[in-house]
C-alpha atoms as a PDB file:
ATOM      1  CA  UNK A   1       9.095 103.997 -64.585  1.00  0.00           C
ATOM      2  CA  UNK A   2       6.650 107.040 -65.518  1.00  0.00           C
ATOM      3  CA  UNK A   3       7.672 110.617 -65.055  1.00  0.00           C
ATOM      4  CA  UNK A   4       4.465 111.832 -63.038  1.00  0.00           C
ATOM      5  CA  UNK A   5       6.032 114.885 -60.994  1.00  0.00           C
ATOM      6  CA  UNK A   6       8.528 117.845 -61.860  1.00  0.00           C
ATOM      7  CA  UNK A   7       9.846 119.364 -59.104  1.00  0.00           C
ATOM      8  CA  UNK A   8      12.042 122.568 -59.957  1.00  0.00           C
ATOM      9  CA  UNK A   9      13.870 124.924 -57.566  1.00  0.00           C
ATOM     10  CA  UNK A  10      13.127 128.947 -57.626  1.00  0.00           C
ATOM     11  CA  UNK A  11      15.921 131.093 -57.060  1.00  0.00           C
ATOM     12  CA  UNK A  12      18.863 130.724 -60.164  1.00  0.00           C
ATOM     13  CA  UNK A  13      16.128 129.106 -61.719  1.00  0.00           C
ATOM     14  CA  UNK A  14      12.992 130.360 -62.124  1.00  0.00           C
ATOM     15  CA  UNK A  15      13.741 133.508 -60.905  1.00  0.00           C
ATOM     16  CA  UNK A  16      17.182 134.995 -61.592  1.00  0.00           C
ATOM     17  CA  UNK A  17      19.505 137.778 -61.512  1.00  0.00           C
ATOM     18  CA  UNK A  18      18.878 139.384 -65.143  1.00  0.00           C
ATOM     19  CA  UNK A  19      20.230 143.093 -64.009  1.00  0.00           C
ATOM     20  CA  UNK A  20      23.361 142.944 -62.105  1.00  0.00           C
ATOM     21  CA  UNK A  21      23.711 146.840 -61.930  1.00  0.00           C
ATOM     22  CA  UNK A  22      21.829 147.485 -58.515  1.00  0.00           C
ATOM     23  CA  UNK A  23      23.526 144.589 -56.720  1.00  0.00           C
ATOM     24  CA  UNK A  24      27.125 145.536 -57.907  1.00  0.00           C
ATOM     25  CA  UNK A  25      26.362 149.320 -57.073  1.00  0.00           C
ATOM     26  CA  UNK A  26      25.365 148.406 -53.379  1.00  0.00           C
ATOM     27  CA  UNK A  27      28.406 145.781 -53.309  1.00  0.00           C
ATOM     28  CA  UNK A  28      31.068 148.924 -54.180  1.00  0.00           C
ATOM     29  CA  UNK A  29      28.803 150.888 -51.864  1.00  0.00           C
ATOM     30  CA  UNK A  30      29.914 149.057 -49.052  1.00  0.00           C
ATOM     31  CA  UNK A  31      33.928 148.281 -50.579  1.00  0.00           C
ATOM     32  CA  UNK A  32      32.684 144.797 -51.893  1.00  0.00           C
ATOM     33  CA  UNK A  33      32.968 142.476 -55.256  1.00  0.00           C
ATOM     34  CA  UNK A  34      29.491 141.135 -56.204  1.00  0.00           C
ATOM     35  CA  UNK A  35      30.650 138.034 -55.427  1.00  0.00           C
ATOM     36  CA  UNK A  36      31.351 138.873 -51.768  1.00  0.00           C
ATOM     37  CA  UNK A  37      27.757 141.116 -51.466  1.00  0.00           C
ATOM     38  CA  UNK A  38      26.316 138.071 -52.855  1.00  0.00           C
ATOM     39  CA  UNK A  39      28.207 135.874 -50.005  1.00  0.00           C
ATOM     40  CA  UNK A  40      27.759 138.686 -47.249  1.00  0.00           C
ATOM     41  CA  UNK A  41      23.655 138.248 -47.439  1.00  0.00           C
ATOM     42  CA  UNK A  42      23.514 134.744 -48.988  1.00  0.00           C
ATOM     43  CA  UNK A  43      26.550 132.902 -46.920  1.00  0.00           C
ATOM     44  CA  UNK A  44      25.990 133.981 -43.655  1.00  0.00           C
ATOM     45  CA  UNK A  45      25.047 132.441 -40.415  1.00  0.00           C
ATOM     46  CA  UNK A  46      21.461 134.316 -40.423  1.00  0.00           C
ATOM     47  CA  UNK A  47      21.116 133.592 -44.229  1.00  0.00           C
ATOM     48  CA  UNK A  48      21.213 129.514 -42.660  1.00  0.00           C
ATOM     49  CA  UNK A  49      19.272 130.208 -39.729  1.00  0.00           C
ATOM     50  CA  UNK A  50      16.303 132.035 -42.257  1.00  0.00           C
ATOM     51  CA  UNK A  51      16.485 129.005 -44.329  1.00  0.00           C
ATOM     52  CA  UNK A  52      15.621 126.628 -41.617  1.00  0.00           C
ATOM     53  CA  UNK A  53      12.767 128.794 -39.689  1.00  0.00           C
ATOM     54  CA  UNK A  54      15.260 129.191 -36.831  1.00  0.00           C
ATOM     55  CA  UNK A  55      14.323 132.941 -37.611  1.00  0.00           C
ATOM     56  CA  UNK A  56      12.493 134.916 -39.651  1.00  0.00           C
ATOM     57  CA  UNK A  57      13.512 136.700 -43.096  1.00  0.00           C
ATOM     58  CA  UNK A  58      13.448 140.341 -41.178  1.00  0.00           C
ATOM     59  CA  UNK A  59      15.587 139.310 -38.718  1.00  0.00           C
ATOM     60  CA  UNK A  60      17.861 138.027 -41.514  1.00  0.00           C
ATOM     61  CA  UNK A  61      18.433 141.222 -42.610  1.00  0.00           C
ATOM     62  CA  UNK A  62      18.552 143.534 -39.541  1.00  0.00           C
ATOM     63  CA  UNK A  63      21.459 141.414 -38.944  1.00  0.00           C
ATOM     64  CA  UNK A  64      22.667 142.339 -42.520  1.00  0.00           C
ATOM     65  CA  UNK A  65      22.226 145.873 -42.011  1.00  0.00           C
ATOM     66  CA  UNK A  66      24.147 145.849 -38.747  1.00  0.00           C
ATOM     67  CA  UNK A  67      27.450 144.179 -40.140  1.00  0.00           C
ATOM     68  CA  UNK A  68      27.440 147.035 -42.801  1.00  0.00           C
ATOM     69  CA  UNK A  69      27.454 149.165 -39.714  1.00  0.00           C
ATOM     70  CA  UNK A  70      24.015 150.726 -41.293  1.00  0.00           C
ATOM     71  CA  UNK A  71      21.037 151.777 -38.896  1.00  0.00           C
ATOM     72  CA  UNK A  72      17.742 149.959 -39.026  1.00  0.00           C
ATOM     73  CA  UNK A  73      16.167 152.534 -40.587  1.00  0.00           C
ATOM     74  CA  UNK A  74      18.338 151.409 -43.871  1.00  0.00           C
ATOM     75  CA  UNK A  75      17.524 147.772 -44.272  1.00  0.00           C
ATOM     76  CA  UNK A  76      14.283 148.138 -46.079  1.00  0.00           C
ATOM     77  CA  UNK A  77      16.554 150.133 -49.011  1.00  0.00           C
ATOM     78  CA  UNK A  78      19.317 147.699 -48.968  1.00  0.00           C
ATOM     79  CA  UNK A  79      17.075 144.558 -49.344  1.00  0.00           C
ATOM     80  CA  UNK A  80      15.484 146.234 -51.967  1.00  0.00           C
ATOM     81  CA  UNK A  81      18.642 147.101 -54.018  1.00  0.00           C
ATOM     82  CA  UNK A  82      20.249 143.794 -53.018  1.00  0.00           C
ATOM     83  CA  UNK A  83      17.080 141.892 -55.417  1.00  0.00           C
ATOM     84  CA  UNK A  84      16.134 145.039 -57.493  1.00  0.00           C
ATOM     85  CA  UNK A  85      17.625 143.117 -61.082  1.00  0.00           C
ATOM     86  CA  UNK A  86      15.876 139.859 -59.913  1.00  0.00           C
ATOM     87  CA  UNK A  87      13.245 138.601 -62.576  1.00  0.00           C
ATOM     88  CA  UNK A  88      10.851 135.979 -63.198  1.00  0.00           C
ATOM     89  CA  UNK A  89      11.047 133.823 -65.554  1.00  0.00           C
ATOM     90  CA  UNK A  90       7.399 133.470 -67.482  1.00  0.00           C
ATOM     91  CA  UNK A  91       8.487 131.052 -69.892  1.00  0.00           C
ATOM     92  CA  UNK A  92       9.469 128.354 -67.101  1.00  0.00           C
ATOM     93  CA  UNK A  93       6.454 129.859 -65.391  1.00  0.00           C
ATOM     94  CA  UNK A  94       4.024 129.101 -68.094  1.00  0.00           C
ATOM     95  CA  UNK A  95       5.826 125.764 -68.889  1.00  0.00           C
ATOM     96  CA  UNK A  96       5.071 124.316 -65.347  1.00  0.00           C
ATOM     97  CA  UNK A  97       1.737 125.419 -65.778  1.00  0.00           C
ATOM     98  CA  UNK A  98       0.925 123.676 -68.861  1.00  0.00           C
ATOM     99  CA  UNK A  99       2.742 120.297 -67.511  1.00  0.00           C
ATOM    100  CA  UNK A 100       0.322 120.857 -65.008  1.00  0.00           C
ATOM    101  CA  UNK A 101      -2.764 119.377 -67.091  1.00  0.00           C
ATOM    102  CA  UNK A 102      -0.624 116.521 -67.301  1.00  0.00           C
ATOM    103  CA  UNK A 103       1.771 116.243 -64.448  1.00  0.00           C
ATOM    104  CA  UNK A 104       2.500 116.804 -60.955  1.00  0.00           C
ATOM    105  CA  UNK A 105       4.621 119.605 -60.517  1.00  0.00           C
ATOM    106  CA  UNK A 106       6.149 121.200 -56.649  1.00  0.00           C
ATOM    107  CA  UNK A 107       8.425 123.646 -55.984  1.00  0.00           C
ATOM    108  CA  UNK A 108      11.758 122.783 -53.707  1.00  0.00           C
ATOM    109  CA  UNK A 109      13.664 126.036 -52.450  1.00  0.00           C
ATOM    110  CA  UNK A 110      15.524 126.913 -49.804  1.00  0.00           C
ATOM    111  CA  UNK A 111      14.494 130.010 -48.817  1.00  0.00           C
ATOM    112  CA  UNK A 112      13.237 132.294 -46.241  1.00  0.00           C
ATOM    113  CA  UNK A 113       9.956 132.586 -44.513  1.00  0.00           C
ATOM    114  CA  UNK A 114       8.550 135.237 -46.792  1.00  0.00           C
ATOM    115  CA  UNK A 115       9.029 133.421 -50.248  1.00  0.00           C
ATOM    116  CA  UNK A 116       4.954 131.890 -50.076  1.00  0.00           C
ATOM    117  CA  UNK A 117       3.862 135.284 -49.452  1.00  0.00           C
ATOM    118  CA  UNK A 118       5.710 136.878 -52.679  1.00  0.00           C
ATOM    119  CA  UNK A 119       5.464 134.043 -54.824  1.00  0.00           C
ATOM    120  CA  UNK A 120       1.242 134.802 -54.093  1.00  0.00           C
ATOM    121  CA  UNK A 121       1.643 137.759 -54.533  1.00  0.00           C
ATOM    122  CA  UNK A 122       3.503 137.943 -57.924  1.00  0.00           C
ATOM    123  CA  UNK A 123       0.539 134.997 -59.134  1.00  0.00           C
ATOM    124  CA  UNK A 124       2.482 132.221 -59.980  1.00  0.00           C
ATOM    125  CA  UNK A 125       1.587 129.459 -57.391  1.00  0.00           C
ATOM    126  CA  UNK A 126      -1.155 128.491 -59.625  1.00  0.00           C
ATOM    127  CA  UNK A 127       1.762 126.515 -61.379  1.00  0.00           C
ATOM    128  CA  UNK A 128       2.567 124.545 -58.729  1.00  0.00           C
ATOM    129  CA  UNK A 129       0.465 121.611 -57.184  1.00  0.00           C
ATOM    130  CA  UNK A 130       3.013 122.214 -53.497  1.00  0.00           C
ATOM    131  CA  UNK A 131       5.504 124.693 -52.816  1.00  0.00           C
ATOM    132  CA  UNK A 132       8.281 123.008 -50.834  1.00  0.00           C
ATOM    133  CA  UNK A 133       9.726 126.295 -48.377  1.00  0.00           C
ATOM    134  CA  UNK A 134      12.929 124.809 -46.164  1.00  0.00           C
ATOM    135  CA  UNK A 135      12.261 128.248 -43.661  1.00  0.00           C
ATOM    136  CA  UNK A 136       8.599 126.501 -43.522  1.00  0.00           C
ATOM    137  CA  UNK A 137       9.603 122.451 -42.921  1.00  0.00           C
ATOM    138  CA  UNK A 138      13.062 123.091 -41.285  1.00  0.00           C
ATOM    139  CA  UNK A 139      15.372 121.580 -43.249  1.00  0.00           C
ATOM    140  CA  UNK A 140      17.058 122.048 -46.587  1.00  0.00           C
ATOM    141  CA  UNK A 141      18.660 121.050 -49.490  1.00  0.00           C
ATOM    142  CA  UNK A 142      20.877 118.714 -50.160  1.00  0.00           C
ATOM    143  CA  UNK A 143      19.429 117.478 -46.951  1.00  0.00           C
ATOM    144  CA  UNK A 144      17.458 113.984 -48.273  1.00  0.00           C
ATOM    145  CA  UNK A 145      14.823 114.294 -45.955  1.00  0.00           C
ATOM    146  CA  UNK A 146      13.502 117.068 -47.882  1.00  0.00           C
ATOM    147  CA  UNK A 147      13.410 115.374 -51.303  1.00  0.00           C
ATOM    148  CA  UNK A 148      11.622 112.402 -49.128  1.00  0.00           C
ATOM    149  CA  UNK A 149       8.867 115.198 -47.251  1.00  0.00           C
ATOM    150  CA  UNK A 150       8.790 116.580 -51.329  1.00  0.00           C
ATOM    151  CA  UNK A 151       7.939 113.011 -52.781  1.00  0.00           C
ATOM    152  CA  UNK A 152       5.399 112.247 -49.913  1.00  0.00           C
ATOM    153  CA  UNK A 153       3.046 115.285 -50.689  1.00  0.00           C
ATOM    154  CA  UNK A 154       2.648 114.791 -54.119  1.00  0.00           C
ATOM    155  CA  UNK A 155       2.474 110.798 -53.462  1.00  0.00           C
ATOM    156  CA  UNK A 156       5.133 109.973 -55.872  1.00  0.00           C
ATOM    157  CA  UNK A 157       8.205 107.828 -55.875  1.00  0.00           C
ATOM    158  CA  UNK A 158      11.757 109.073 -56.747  1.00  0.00           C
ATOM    159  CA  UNK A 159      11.954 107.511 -59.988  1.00  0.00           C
ATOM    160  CA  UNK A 160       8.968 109.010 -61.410  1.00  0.00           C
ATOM    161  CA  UNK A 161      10.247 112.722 -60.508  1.00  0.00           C
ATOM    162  CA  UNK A 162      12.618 115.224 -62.200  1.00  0.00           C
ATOM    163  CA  UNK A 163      14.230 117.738 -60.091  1.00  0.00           C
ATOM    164  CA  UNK A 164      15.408 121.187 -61.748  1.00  0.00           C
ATOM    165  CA  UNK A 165      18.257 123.066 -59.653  1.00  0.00           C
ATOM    166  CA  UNK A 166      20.989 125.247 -60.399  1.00  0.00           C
ATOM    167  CA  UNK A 167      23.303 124.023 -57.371  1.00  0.00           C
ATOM    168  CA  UNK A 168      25.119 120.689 -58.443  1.00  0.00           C
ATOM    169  CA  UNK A 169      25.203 119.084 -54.938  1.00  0.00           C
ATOM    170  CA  UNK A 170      21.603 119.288 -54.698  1.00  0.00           C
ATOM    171  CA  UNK A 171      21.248 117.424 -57.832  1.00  0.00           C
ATOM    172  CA  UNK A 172      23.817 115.034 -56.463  1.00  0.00           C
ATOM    173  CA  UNK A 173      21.566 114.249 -53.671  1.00  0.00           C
ATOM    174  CA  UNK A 174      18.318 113.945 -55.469  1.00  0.00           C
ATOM    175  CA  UNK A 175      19.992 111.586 -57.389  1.00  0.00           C
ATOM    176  CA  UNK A 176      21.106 109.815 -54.640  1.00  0.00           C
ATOM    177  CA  UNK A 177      17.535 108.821 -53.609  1.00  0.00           C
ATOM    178  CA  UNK A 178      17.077 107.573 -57.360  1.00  0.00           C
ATOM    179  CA  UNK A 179      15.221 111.091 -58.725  1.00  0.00           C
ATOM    180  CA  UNK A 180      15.906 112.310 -61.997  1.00  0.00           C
ATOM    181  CA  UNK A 181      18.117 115.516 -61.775  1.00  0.00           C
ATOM    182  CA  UNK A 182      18.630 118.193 -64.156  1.00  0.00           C
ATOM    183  CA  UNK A 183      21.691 121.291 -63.755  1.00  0.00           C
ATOM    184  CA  UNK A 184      20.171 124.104 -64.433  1.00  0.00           C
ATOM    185  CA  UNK A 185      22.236 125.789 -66.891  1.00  0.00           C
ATOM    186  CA  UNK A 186      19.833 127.988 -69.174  1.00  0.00           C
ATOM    187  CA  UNK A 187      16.158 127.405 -69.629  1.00  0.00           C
ATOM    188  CA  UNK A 188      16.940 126.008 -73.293  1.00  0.00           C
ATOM    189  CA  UNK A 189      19.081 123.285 -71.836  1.00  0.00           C
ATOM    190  CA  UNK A 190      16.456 122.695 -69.048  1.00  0.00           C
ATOM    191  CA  UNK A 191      13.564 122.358 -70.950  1.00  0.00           C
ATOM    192  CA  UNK A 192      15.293 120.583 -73.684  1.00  0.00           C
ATOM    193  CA  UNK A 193      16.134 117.955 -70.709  1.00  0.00           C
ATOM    194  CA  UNK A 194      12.898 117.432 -69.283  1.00  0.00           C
ATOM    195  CA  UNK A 195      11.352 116.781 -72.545  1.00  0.00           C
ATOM    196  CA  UNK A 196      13.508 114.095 -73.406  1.00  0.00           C
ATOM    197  CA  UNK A 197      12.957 112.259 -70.289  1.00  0.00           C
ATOM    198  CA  UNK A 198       9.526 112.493 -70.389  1.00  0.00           C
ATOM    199  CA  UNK A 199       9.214 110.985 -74.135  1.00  0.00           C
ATOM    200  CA  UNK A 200      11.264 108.442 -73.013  1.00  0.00           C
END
């Protein structure tokens, strides 16, 4: 069957963690590894309740902000450390575009309720015919029903989409449903990937 939709996630992917200085300063800041900051903010039980919509991004991190025994007044600076060495990725960016003239193409993240609002406001929704937010439909990956809720707005079937992610159990379960899945490893391999499945 035709490819006719690329679906790719955002963050690891399309936007990634270029500068690790700022994140591993604040993670010794508070007598942490990066890989326990990273946890702390990404792993916890507010981190899952954002994702879903059970509450809101700011609440997310008030709640961070209060574990690191820090006052209010602090989260705005720690949030902003936390994703100072994040980075867009204009080649994917430009990539999806261009496939748009062509292709479908959506967006599948789990992430909190702010991520429309940035994404606008850095200008690259433009290369995406539906963003796919799990804090905005209240469920997320590996979840199947929102690869199903994915497929339905952009009125394709699971063979003819790829799926880009850099988590392997949600490629596992796009698979599952009979979607094409692709690790994200780097954007060489990525690309390389999607091109040769849609030439053949």
């Amino acid at each position: 069957m035709t490819i006719t939709a690329i679906y790719f996630d955002l963050g690891g992917v399309i936007v990634r963690t270029g500068d690790k200085t700022s994140r591993a300063a604040l993670a010794a800041e508070f007598g942490m590894s990066y890989s326990e900051m990273d946890n702390f903010v990404f792993g916890s039980a507010t981190a899952r309740q954002a994702s879903t919509g059970k509450i809101s991004e700011e609440q997310h991190w008030l709640d961070v902000a209060r574990r690191l025994n820090r006052p209010e007044s602090e989260m705005p600076r720690i949030r902003a450390e936390f994703f100072r060495g994040d980075g867009i990725d204009f080649d994917i960016v430009e990539m999806l575009r261009s496939l748009r003239k062509t292709h479908k193409t959506g967006l599948i993240s789990n992430a909190w309720d702010d991520l429309r609002r940035w994404i606008i406001s850095q200008k690259f929704d433009d290369a995406f015919d539906h963003m796919i937010i799990s804090a905005e439909v209240g469920m997320a990956k590996p979840d199947p029903r929102i690869y199903h809720y994915a497929l339905e707005k952009l009125g394709v079937q699971a063979e003819q989409a790829i799926f880009v992610d850099d988590v392997e159990i949600n490629i596992t379960a796009c698979q599952a449903l009979g979607m094409h899945g692709i690790l994200f490893r780097t954007p060489g391999q990525a690309i390389a990937e999607i091109k040769q499945l849609l030439l053949a």
